[in-house]
N, C-alpha and C. Protein backbone atom coordinates (compact mmCIF):
# COMPACT_ATOMS: atom_id res chain seq x y z
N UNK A 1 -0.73 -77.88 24.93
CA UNK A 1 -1.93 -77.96 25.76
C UNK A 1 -1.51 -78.20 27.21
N UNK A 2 -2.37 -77.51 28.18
CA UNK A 2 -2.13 -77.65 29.38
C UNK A 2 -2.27 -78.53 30.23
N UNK A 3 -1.80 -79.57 30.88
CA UNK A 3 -2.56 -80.88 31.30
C UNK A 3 -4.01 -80.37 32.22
N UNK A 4 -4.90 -81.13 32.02
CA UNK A 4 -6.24 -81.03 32.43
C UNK A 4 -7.16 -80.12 32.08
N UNK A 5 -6.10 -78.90 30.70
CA UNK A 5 -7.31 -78.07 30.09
C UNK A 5 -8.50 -79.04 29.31
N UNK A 6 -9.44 -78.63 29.01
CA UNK A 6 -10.26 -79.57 28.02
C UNK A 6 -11.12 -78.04 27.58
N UNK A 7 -11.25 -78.29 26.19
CA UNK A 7 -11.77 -77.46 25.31
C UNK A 7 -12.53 -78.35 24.52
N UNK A 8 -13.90 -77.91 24.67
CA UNK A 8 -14.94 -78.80 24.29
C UNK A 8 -15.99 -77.50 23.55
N UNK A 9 -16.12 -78.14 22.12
CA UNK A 9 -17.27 -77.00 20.91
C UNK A 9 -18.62 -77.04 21.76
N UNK A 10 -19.23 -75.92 21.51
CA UNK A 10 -20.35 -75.38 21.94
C UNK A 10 -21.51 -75.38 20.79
N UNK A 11 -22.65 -76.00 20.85
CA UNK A 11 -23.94 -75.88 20.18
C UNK A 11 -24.68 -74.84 20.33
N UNK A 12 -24.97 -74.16 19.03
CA UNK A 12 -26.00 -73.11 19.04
C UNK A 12 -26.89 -73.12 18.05
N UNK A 13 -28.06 -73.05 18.74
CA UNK A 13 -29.26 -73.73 17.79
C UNK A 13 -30.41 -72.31 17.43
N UNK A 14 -29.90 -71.29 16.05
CA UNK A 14 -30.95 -70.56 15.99
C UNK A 14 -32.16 -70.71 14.72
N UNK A 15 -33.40 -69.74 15.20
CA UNK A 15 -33.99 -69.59 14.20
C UNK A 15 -34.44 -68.61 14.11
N UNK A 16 -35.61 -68.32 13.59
CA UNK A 16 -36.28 -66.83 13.75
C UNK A 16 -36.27 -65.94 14.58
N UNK A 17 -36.48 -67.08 16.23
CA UNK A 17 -37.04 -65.96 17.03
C UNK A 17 -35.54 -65.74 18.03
N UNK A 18 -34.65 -66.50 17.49
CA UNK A 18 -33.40 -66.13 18.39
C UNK A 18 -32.19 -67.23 18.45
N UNK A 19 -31.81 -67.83 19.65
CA UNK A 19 -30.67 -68.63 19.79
C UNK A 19 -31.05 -69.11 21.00
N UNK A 20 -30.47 -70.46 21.04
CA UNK A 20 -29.99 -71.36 22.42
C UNK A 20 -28.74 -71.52 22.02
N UNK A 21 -27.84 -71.47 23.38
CA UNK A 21 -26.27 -71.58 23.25
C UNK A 21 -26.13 -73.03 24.35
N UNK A 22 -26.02 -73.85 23.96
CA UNK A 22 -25.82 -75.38 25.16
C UNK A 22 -24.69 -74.48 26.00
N UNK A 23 -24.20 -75.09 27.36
CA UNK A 23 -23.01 -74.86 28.11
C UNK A 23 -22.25 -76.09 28.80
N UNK A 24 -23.45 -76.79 29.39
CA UNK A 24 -23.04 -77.92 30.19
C UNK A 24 -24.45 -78.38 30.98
N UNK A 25 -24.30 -79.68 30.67
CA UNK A 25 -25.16 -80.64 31.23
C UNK A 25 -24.61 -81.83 32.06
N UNK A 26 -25.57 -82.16 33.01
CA UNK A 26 -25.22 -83.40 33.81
C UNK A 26 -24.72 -84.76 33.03
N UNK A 27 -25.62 -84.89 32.07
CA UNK A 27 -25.17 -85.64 31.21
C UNK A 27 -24.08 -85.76 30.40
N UNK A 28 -23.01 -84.87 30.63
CA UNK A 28 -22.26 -84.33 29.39
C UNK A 28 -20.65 -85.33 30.06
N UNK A 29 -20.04 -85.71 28.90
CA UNK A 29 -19.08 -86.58 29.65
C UNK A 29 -17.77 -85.91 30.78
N UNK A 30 -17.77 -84.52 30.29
CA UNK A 30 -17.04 -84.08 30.33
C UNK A 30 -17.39 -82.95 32.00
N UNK A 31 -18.63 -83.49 32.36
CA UNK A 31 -19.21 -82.96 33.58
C UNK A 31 -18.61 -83.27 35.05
N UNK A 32 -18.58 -82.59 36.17
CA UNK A 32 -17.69 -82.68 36.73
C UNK A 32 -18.62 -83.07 38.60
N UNK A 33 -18.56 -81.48 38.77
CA UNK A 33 -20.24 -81.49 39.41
C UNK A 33 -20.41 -79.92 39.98
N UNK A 34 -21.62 -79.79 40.11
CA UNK A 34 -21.92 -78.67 40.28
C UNK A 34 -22.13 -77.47 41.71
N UNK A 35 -21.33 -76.74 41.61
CA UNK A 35 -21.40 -75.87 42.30
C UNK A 35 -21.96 -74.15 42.49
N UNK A 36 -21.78 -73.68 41.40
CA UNK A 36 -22.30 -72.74 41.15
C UNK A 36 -22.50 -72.28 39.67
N UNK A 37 -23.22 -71.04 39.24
CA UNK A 37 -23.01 -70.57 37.98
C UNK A 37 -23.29 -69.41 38.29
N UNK A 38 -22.14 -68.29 37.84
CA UNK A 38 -22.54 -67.13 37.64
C UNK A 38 -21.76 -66.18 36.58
N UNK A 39 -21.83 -64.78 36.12
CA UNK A 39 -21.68 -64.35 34.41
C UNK A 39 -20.90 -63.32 35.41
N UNK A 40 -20.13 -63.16 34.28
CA UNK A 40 -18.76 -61.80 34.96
C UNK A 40 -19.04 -61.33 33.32
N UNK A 41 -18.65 -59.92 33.65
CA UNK A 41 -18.89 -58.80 32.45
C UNK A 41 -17.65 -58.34 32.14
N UNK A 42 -16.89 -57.54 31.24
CA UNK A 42 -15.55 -56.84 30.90
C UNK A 42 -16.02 -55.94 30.04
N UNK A 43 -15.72 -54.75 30.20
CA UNK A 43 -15.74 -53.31 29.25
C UNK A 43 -14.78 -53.61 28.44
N UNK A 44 -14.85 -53.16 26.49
CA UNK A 44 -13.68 -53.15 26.08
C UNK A 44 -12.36 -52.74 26.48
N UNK A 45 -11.49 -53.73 26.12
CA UNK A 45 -9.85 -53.28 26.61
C UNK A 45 -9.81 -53.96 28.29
N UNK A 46 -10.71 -54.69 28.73
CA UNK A 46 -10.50 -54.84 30.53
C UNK A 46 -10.01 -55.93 30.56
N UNK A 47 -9.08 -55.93 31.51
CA UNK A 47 -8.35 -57.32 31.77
C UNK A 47 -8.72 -58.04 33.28
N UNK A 48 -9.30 -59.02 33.19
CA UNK A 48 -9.49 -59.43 34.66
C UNK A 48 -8.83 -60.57 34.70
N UNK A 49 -7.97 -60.53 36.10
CA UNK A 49 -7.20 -61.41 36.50
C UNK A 49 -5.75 -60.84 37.28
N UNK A 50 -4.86 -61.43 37.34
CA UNK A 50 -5.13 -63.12 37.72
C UNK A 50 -5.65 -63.40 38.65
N UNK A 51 -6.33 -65.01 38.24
CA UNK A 51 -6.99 -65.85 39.93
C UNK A 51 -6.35 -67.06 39.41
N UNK A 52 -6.29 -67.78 40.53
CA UNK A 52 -5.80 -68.95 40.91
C UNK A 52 -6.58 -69.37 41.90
N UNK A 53 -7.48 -70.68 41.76
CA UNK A 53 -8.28 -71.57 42.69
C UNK A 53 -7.39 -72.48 42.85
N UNK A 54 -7.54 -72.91 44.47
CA UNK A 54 -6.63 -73.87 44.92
C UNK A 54 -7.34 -75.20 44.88
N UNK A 55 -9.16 -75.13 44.80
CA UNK A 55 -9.95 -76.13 44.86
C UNK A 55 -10.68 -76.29 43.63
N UNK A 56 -11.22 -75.44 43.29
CA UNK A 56 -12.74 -74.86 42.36
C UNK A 56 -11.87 -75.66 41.02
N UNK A 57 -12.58 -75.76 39.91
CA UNK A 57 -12.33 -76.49 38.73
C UNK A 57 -13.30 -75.37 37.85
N UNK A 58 -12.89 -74.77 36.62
CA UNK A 58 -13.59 -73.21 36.50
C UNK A 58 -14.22 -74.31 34.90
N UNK A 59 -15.20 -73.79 34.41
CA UNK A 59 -15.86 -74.39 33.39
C UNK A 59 -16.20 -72.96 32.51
N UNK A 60 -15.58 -72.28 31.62
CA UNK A 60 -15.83 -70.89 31.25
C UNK A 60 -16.59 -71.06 29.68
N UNK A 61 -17.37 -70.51 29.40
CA UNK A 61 -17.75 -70.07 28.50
C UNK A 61 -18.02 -68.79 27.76
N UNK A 62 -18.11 -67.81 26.30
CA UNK A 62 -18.29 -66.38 26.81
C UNK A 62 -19.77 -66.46 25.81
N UNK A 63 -20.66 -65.85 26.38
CA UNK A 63 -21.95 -65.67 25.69
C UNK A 63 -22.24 -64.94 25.28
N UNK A 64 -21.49 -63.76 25.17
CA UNK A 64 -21.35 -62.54 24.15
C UNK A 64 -19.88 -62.15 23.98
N UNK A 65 -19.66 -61.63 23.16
CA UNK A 65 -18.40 -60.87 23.11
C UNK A 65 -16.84 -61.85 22.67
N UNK A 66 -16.21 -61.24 22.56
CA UNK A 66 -14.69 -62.22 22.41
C UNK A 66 -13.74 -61.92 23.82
N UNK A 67 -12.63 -63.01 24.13
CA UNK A 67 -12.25 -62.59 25.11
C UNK A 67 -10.63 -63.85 24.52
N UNK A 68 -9.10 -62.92 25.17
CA UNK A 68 -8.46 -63.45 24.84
C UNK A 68 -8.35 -63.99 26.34
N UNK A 69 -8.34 -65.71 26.87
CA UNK A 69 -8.34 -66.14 27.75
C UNK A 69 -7.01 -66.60 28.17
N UNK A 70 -5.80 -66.40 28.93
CA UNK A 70 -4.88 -66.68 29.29
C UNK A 70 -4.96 -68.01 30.35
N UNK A 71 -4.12 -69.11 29.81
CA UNK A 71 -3.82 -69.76 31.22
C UNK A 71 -2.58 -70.34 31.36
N UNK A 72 -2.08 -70.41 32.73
CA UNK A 72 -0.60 -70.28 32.90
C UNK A 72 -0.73 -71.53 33.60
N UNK A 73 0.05 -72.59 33.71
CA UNK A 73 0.18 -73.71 34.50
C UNK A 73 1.61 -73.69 35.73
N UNK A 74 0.59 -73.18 37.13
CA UNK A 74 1.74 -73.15 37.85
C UNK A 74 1.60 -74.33 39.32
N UNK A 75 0.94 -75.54 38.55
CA UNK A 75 0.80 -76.75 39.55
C UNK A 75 2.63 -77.31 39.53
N UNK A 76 3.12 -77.33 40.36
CA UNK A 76 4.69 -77.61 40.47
C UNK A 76 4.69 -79.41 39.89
N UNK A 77 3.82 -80.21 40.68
CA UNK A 77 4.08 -81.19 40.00
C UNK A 77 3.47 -81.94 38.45
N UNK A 78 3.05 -80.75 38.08
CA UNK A 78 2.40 -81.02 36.63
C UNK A 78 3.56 -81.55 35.18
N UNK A 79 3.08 -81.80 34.70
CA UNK A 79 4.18 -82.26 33.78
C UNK A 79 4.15 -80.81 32.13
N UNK A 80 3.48 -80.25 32.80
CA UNK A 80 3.31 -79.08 31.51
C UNK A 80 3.38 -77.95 32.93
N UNK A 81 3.64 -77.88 34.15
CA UNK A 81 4.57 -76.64 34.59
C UNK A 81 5.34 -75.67 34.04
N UNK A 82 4.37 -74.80 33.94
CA UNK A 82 5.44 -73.15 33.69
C UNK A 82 5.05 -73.07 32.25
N UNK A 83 3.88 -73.80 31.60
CA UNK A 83 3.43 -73.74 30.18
C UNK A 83 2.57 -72.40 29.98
N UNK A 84 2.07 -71.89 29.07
CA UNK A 84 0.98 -70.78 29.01
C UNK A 84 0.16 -71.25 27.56
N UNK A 85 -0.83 -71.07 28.05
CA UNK A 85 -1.95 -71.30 26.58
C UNK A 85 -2.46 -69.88 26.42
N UNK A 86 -2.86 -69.41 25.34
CA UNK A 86 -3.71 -68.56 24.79
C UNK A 86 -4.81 -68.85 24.02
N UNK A 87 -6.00 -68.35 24.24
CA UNK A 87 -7.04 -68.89 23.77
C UNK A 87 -7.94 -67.94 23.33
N UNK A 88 -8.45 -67.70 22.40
CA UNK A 88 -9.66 -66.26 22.14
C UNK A 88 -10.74 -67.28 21.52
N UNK A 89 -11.73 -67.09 23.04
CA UNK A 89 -13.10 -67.93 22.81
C UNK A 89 -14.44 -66.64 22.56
N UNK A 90 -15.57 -67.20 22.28
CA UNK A 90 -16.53 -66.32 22.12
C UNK A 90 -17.57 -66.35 21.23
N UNK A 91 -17.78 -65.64 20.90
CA UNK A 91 -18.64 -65.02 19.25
C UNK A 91 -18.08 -66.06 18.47
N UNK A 92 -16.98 -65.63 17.74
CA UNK A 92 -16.36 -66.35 17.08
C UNK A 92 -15.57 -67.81 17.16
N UNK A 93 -15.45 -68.04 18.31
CA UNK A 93 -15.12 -69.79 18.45
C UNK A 93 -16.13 -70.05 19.99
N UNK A 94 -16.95 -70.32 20.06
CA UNK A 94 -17.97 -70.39 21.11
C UNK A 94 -17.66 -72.02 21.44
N UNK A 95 -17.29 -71.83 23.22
CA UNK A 95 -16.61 -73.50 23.12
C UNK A 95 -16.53 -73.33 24.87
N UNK A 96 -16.74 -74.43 25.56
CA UNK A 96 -16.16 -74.45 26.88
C UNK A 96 -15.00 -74.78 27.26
N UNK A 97 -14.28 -74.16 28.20
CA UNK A 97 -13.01 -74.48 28.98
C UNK A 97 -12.92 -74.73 30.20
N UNK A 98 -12.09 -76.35 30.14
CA UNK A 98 -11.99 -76.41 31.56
C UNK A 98 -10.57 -76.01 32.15
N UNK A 99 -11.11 -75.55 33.16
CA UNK A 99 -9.86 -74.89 33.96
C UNK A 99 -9.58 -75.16 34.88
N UNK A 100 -8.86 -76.59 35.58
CA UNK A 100 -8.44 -77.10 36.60
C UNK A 100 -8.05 -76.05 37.74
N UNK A 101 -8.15 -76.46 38.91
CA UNK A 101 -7.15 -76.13 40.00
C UNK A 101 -5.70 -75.86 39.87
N UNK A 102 -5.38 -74.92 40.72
CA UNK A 102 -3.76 -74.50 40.56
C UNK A 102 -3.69 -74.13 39.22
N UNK A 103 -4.78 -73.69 37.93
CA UNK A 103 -4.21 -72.85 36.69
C UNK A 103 -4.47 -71.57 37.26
N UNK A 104 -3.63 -70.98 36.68
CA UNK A 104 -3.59 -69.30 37.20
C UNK A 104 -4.05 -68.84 35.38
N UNK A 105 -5.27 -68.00 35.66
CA UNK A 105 -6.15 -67.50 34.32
C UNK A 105 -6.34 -65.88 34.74
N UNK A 106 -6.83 -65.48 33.29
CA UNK A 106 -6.83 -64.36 33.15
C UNK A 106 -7.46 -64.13 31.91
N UNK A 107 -8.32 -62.99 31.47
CA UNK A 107 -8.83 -62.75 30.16
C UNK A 107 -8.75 -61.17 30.12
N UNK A 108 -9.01 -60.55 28.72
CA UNK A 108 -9.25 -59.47 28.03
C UNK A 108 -10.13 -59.40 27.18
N UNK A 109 -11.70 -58.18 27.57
CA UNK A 109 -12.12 -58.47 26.12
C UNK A 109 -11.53 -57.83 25.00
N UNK A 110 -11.35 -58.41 23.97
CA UNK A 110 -11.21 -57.86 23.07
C UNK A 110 -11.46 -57.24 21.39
N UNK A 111 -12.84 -57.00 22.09
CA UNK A 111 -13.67 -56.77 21.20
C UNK A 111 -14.58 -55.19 21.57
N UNK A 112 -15.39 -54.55 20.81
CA UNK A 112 -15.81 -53.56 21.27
C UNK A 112 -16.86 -53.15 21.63
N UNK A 113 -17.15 -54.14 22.42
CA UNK A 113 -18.18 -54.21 23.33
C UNK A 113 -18.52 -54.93 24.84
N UNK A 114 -19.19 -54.41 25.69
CA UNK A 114 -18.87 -55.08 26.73
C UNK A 114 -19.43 -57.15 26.41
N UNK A 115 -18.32 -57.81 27.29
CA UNK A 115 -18.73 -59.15 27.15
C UNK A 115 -19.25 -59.86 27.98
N UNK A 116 -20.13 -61.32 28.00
CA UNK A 116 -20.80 -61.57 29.09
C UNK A 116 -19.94 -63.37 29.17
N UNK A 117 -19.30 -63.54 30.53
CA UNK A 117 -18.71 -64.99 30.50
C UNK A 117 -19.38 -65.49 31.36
N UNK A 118 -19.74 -66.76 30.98
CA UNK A 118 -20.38 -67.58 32.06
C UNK A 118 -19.56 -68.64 32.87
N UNK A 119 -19.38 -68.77 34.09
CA UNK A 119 -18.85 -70.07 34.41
C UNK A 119 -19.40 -71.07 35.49
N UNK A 120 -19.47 -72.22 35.08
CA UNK A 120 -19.97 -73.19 36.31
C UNK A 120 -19.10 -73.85 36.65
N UNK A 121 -18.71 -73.24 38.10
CA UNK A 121 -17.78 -74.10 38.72
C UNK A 121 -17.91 -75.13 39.84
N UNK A 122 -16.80 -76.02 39.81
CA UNK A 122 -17.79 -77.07 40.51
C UNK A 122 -17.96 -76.56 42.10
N UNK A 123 -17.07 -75.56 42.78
CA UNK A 123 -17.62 -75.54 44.02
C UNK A 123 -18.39 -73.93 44.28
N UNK A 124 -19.26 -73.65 45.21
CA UNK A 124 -19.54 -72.26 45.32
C UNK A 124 -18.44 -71.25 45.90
N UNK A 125 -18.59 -69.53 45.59
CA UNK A 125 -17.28 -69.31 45.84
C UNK A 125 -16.97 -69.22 47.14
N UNK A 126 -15.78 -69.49 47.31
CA UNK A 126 -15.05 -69.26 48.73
C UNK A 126 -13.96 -67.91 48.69
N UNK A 127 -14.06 -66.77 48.85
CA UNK A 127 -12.95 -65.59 49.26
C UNK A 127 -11.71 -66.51 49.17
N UNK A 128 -11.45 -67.25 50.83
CA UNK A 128 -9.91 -68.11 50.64
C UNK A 128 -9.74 -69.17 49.90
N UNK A 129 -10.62 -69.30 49.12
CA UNK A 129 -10.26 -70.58 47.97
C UNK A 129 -9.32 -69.75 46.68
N UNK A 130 -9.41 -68.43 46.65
CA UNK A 130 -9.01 -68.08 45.25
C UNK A 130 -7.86 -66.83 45.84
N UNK A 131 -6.87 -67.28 45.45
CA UNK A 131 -5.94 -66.21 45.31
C UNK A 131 -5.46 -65.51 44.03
N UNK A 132 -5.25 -63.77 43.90
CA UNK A 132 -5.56 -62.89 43.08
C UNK A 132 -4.01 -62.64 42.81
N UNK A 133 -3.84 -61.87 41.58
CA UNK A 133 -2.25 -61.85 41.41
C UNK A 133 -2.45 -60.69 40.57
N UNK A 134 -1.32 -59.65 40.11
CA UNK A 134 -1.55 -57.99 39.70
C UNK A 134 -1.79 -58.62 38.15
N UNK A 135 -2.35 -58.18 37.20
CA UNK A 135 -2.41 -58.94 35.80
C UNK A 135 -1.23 -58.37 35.00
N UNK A 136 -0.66 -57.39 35.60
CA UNK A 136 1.11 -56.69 34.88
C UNK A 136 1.93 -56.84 35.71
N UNK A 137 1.97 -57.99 36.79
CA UNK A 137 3.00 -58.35 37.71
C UNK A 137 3.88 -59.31 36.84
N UNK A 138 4.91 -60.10 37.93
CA UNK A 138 5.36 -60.61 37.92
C UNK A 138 5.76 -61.90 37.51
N UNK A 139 4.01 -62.91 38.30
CA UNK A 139 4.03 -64.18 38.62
C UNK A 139 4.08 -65.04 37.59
N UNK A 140 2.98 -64.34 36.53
CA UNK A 140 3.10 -64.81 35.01
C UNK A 140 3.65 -64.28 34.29
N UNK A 141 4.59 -64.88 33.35
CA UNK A 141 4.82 -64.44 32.32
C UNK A 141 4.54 -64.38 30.73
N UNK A 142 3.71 -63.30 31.16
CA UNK A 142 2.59 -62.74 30.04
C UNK A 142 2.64 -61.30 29.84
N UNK A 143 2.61 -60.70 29.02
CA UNK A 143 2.23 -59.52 28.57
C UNK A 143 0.67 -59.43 27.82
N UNK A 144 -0.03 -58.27 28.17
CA UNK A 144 -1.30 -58.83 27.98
C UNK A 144 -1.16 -57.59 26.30
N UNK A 145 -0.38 -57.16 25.67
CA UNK A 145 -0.33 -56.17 25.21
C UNK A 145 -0.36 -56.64 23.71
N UNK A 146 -1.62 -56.35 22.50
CA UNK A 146 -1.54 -57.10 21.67
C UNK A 146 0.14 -57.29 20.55
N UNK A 147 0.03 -58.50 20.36
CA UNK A 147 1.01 -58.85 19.31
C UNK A 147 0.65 -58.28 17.27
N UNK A 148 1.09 -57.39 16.90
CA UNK A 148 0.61 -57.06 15.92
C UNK A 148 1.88 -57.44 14.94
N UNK A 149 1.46 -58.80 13.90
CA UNK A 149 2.43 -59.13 13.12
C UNK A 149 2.20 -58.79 11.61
């Protein structure tokens, strides 16, 4: 685990006429504070990333779809530096992630359909708050290419 990831289960409450999916509340211990919320989409097979916030603290959830979520820990003085987590949240494990500052993330959906992620992060966006990295570069070392065992 990555220091300062937190992976916290998600409530979904249906019945007849549909679903509520919880995400995050003020009340919630694990709340930080609020800055924005907005939903990013992925066509099957799309990989978006990498970003790296130097400030923002990312709170992700996916509200449709599956998505394999990459995060790389490249805070130098972290004590889990140069770690990588893999994570496939969604449909099937529906859960929030927190995603500190200085993690460098990335996802794929991977499922066959387009997916909908939500995130509330604690600050609104800033252009120079987030720096972008090629997702088949270098910086991480990741291959985003599935593992078939």
């Amino acid at each position: 685990m990555i220091e300062g990831v937190k992976l916290v289960p998600l409530k979904r409450i249906s019945d007849e006429r549909g679903m509520i999916m919880h995400m995050l509340k003020c009340t919630d211990p694990h709340f930080e504070q609020f800055g924005e919320v907005y939903f990013s989409t992925a066509h099957p097979g799309v990989i978006k990333g990498w970003h790296e916030h130097t400030k923002q603290v990312q709170f992700y959830a996916v509200v449709k779809g599956m998505i394999k979520l990459v995060l790389y820990d490249a805070r130098k003085k972290s004590p889990t530096h140069g770690e990588l987590m893999e994570l496939f949240i969604g449909d099937d494990n529906y859960q929030l992630v927190r995603i500190p500052a200085g993690i460098i993330n990335g996802y794929k959906n991977i499922g066959t359909e387009t997916i909908i992620l939500a995130n509330c992060a604690t600050l609104p966006h800033q252009p120079d708050e987030m720096l972008r990295y090629d997702p088949h570069g270098s910086k991480v070392p990741y291959k985003w290419t599935r593992a078939d065992k």
